[in-house]
N, C-alpha and C. Protein backbone atom coordinates (compact mmCIF):
# COMPACT_ATOMS: atom_id res chain seq x y z
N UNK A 1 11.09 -15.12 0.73
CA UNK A 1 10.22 -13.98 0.55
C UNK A 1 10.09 -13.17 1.83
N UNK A 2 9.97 -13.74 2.65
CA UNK A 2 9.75 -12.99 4.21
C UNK A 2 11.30 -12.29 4.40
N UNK A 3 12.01 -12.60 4.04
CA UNK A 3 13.26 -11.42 3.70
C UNK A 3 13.34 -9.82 3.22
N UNK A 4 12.66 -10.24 2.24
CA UNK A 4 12.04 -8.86 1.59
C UNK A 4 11.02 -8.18 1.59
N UNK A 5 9.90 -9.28 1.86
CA UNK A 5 8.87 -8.66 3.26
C UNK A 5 9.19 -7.51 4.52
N UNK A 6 10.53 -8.07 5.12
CA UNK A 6 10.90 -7.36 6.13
C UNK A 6 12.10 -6.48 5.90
N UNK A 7 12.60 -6.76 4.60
CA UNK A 7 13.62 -5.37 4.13
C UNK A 7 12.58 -4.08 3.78
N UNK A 8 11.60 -4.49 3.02
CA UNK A 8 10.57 -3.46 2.19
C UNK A 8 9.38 -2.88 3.18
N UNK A 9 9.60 -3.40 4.44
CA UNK A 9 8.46 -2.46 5.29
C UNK A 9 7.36 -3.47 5.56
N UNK A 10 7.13 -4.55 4.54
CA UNK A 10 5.72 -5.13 5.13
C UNK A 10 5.60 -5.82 6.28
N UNK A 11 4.71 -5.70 6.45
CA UNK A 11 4.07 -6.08 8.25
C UNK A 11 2.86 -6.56 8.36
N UNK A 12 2.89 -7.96 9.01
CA UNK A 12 1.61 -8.70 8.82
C UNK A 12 0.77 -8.14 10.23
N UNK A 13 0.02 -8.17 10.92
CA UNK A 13 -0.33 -7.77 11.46
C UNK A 13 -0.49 -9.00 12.41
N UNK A 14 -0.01 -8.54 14.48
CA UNK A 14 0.27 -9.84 14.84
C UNK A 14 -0.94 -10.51 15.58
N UNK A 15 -0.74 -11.05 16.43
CA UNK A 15 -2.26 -11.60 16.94
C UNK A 15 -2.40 -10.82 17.79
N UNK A 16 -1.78 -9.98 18.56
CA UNK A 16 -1.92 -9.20 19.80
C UNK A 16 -2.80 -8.07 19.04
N UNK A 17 -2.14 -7.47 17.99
CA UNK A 17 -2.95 -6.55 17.06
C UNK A 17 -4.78 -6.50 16.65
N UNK A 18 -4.62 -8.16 16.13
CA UNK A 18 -5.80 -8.40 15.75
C UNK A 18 -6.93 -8.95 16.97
N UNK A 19 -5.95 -9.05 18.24
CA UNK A 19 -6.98 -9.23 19.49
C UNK A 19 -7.46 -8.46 19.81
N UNK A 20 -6.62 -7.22 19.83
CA UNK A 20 -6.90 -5.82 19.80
C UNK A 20 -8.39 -5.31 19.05
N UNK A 21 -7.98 -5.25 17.79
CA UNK A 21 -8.85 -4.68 17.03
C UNK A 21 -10.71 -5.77 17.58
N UNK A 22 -10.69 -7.09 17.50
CA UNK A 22 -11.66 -7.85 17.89
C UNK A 22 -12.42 -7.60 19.04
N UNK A 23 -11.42 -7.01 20.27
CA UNK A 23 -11.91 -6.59 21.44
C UNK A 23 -12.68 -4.93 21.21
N UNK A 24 -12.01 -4.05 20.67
CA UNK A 24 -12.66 -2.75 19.95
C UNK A 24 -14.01 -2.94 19.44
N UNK A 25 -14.25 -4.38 18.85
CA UNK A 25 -15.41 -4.41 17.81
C UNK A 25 -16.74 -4.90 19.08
N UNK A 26 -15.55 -5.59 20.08
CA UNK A 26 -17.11 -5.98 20.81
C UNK A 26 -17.61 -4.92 21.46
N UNK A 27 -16.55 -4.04 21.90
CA UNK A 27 -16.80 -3.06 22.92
C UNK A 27 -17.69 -2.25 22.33
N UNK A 28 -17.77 -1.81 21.47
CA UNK A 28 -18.39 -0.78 20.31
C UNK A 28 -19.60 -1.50 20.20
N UNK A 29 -20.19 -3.14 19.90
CA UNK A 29 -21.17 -3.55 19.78
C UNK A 29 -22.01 -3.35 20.91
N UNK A 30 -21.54 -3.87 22.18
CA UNK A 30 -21.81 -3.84 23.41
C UNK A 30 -22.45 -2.23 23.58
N UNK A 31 -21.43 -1.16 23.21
CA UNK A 31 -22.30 0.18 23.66
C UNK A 31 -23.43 0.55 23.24
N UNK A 32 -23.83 0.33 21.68
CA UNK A 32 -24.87 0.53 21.16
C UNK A 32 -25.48 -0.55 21.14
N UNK A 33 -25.50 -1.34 22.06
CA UNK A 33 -26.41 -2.58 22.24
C UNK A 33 -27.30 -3.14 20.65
N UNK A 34 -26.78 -3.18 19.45
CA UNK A 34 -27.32 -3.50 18.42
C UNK A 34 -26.82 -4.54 18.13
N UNK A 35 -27.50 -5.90 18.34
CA UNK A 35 -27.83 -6.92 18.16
C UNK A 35 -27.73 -7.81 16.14
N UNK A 36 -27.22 -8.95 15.89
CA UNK A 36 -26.91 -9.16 14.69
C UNK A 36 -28.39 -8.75 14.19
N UNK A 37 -29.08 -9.13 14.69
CA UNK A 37 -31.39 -8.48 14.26
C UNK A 37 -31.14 -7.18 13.81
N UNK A 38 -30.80 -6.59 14.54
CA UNK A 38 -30.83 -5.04 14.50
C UNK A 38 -30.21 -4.50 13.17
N UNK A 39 -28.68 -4.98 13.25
CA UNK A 39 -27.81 -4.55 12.33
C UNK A 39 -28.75 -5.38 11.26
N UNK A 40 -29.32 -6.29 10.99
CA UNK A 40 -29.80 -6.42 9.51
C UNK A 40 -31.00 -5.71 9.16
N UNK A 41 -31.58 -5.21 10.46
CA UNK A 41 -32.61 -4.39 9.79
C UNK A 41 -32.30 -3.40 9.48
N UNK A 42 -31.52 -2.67 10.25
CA UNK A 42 -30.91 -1.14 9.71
C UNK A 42 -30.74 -1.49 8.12
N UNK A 43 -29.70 -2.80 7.64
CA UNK A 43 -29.10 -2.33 6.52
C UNK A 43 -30.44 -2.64 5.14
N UNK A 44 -31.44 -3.36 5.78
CA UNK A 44 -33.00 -3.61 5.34
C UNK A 44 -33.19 -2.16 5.00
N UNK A 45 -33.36 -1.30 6.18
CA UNK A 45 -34.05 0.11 5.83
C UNK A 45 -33.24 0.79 5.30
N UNK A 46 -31.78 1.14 5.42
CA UNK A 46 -31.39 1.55 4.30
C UNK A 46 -31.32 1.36 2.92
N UNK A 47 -31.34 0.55 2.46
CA UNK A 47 -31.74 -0.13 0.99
C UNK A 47 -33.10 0.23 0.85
N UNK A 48 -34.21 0.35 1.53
CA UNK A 48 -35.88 0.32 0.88
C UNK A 48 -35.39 1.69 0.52
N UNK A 49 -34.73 2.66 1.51
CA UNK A 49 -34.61 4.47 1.48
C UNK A 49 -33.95 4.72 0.53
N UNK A 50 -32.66 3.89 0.03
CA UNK A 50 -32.07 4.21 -0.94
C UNK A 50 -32.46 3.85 -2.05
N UNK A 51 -33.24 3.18 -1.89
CA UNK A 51 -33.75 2.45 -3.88
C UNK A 51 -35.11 3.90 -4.22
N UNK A 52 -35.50 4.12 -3.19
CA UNK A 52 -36.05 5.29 -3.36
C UNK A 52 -35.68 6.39 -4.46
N UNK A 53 -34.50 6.77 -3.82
CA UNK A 53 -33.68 7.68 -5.08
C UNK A 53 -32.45 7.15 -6.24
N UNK A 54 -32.22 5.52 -5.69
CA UNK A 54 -31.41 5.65 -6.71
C UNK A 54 -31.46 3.55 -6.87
N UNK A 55 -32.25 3.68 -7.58
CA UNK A 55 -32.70 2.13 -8.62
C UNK A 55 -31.95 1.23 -8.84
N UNK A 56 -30.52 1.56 -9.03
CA UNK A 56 -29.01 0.78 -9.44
C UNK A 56 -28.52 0.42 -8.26
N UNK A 57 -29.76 0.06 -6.75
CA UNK A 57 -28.78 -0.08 -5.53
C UNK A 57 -28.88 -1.87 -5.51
N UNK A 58 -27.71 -2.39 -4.76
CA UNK A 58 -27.98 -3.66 -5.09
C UNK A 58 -28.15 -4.05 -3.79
N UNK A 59 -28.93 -4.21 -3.07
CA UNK A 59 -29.32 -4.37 -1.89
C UNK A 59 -28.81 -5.45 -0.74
N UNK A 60 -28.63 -6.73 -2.37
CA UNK A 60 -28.20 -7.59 -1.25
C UNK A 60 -26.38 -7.29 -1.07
N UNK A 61 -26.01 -6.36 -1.67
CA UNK A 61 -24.53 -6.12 -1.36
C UNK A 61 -24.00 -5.06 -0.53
N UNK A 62 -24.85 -4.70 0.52
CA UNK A 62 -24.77 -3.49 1.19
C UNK A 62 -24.33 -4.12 2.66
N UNK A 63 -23.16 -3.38 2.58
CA UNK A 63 -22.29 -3.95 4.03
C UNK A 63 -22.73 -2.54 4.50
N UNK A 64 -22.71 -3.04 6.37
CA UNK A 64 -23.25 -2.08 7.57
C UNK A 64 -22.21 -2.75 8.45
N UNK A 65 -20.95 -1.30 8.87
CA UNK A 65 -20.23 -1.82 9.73
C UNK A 65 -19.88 -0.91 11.05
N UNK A 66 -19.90 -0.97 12.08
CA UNK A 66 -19.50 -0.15 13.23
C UNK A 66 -18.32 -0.23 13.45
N UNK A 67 -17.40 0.65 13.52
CA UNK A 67 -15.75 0.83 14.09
C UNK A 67 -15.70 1.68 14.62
N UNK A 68 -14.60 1.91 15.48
CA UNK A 68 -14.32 3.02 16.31
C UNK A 68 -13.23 3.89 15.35
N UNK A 69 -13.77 5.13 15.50
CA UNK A 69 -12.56 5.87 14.84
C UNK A 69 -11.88 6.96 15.99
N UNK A 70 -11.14 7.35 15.44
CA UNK A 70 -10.20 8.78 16.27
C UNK A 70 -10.70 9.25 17.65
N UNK A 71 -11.76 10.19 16.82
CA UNK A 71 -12.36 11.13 18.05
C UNK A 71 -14.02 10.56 18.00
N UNK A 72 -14.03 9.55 17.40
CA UNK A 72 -16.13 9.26 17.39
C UNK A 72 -15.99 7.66 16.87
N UNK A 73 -16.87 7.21 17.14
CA UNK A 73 -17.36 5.85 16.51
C UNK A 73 -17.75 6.07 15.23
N UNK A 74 -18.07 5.08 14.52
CA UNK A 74 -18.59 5.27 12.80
C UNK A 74 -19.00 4.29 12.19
N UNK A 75 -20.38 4.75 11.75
CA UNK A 75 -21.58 4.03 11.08
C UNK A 75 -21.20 4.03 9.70
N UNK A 76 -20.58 2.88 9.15
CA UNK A 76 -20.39 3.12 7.34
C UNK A 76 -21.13 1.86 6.67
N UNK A 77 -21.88 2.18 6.31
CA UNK A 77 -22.52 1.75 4.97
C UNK A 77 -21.51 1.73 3.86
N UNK A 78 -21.52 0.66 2.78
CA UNK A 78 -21.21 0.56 1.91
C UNK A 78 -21.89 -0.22 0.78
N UNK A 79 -22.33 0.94 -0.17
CA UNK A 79 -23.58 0.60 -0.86
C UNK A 79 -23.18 0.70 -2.37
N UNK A 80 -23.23 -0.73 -2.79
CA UNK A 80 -22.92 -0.83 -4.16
C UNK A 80 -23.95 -0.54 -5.18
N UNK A 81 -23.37 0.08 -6.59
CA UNK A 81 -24.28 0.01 -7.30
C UNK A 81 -24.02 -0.26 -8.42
N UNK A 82 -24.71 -0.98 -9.22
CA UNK A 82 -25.25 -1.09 -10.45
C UNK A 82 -24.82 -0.69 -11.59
N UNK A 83 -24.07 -0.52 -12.71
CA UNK A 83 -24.00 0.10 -13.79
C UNK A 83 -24.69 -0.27 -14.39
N UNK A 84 -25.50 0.77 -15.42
CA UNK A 84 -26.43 0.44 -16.09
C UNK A 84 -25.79 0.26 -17.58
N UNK A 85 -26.29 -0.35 -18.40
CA UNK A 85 -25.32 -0.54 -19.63
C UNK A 85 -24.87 0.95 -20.16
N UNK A 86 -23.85 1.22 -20.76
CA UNK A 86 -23.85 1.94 -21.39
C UNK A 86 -24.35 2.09 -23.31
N UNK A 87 -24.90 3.32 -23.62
CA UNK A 87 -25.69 3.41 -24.39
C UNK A 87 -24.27 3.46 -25.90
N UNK A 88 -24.17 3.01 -27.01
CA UNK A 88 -23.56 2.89 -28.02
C UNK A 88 -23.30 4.24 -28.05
N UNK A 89 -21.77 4.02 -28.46
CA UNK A 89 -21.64 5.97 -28.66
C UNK A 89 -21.57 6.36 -30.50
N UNK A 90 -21.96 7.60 -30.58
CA UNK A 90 -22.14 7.83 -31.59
C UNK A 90 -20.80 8.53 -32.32
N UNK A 91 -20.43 7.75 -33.68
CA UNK A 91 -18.94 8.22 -34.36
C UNK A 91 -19.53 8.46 -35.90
């Protein structure tokens, strides 16, 4: 399989890569000095703010992650929600 892995382009990503990326994540933690406390309260207050307007938030599934991007760092939330049943359709 690793034959065609490496005929077809795929590329695992190597450890130098992923030391890489690990060292990015501390550096980025380190600047905004936000602490594992911190980061769970943020993603605490986002959920009370968001259930505010929208009820279907599932709170305990809300990832809060810091990465560095391009030209800025970046705060992404990722906030799942809920489907509410859908209502029988009419035929």
């Amino acid at each position: 399989m690793s034959f065609f892995n490496g005929l077809f382009g795929r590329k695992r990503d190597s450890s130098a890569e992923l030391a890489k990326q690990r060292l990015l994540t501390v550096l980025i933690d380190d600047r905004y000095k936000l602490t594992p406390e911190m980061m769970a309260q943020l993603k605490a207050d986002l959920a009370e703010v968001l259930q505010r307007y929208l009820p279907a938030i599932d709170a305990e599934q809300i990832e809060v992650t810091l990465s560095r991007g391009e030209a800025h760092d970046l705060l992404k939330a990722d906030v799942p929600l809920r489907r509410a049943a859908e209502p029988p359709s009419k035929r």
